[in-house]
Protein backbone atom coordinates (compact mmCIF):
# COMPACT_ATOMS: atom_id res chain seq x y z
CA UNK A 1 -1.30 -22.40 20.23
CA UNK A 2 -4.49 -22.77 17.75
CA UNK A 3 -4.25 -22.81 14.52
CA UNK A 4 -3.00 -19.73 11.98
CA UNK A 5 -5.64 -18.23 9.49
CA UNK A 6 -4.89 -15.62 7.14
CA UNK A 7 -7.37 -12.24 5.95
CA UNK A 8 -6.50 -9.52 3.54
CA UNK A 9 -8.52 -6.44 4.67
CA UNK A 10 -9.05 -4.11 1.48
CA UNK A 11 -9.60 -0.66 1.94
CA UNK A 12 -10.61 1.55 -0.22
CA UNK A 13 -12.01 5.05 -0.19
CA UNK A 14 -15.62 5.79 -0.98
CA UNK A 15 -16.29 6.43 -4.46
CA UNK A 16 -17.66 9.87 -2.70
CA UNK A 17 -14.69 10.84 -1.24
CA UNK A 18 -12.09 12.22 -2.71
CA UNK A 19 -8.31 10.41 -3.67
CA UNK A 20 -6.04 12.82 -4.61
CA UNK A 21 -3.53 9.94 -4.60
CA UNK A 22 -5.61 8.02 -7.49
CA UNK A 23 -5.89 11.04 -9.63
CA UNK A 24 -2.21 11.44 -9.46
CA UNK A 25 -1.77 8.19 -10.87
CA UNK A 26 -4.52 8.19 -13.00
CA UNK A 27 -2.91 11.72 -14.49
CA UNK A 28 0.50 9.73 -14.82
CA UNK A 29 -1.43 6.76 -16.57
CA UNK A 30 -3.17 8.84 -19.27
CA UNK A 31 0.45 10.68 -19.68
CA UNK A 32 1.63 7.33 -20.67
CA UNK A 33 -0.95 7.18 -23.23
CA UNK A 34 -3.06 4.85 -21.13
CA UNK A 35 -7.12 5.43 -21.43
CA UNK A 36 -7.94 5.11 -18.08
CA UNK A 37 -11.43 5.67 -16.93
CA UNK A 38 -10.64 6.02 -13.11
CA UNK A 39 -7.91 5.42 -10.25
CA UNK A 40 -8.94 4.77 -6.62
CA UNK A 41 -5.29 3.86 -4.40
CA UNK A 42 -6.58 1.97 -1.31
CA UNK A 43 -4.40 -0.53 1.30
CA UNK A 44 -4.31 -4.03 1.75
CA UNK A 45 -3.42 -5.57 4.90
CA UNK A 46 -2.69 -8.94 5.57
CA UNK A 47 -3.44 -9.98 9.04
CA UNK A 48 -2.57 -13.70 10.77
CA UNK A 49 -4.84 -14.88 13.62
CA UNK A 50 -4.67 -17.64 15.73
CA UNK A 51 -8.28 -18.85 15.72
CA UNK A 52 -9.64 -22.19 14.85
CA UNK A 53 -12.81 -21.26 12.84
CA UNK A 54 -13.09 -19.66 10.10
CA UNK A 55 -16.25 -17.53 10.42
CA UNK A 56 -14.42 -16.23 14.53
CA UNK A 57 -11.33 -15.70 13.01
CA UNK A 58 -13.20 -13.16 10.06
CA UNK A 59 -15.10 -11.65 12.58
CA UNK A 60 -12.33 -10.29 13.86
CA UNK A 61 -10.37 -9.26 10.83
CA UNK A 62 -13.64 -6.86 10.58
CA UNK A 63 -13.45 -6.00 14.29
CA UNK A 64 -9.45 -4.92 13.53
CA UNK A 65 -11.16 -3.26 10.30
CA UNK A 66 -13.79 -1.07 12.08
CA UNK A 67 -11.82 -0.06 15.06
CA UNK A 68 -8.09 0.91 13.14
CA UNK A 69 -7.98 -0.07 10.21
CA UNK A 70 -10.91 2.13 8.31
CA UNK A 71 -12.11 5.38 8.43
CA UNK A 72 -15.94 4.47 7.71
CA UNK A 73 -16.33 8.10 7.31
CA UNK A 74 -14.02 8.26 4.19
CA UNK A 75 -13.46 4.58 3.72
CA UNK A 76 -14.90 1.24 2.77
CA UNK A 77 -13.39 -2.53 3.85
CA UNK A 78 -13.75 -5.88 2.95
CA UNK A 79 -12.06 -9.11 4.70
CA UNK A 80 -11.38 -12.27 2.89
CA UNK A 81 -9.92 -15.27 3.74
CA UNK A 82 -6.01 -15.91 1.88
C-alpha cells in the first residue's frame, strides 16, 4: 500500500447562480444584527488517496471533482492539499 495524501475539494456555487441556502443564512445573520454583505453555503470534502506524488494524487482529487463531485454548470471547485 502507497502512501496516504489528503485534498479538501471546495465547492462552491457560481457567484451567477443562485443559493437560496446562503440567503437564508445571510437573512438570519442580518436578523442578528450582523452587516453582512453576502452568503454563498458551498461543501467541503475531504478525500484520502493512496498515491505517492503529490501533483498524481491532485489530479485526481479534480478528476473525483469534475466527474461527482461538481456541477460545473452551477458550481465551481478547487482541490488543495491538507
Amino acid at each position: 500500500m502507497g502512501k496516504v495524501m489528503k485534498f479538501r475539494i471546495q465547492v462552491m456555487p457560481r457567484i451567477e447562480a443562485l443559493d437560496p441556502q446562503g440567503r437564508a443564512v445571510q437573512g438570519a445573520l442580518e436578523r442578528l444584527g450582523f452587516s453582512v454583505k453576502d452568503c454563498r453555503i458551498g461543501k467541503s470534502i475531504l478525500v484520502e488517496v493512496n498515491e505517492t506524488d503529490k501533483a498524481k494524487g491532485k489530479k485526481l482529487a479534480e478528476e473525483m471533482a469534475q466527474k461527482l463531485l461538481a456541477n460545473p454548470l452551477i458550481e465551481t471547485f478547487e482541490v488543495e492539499s491538507v
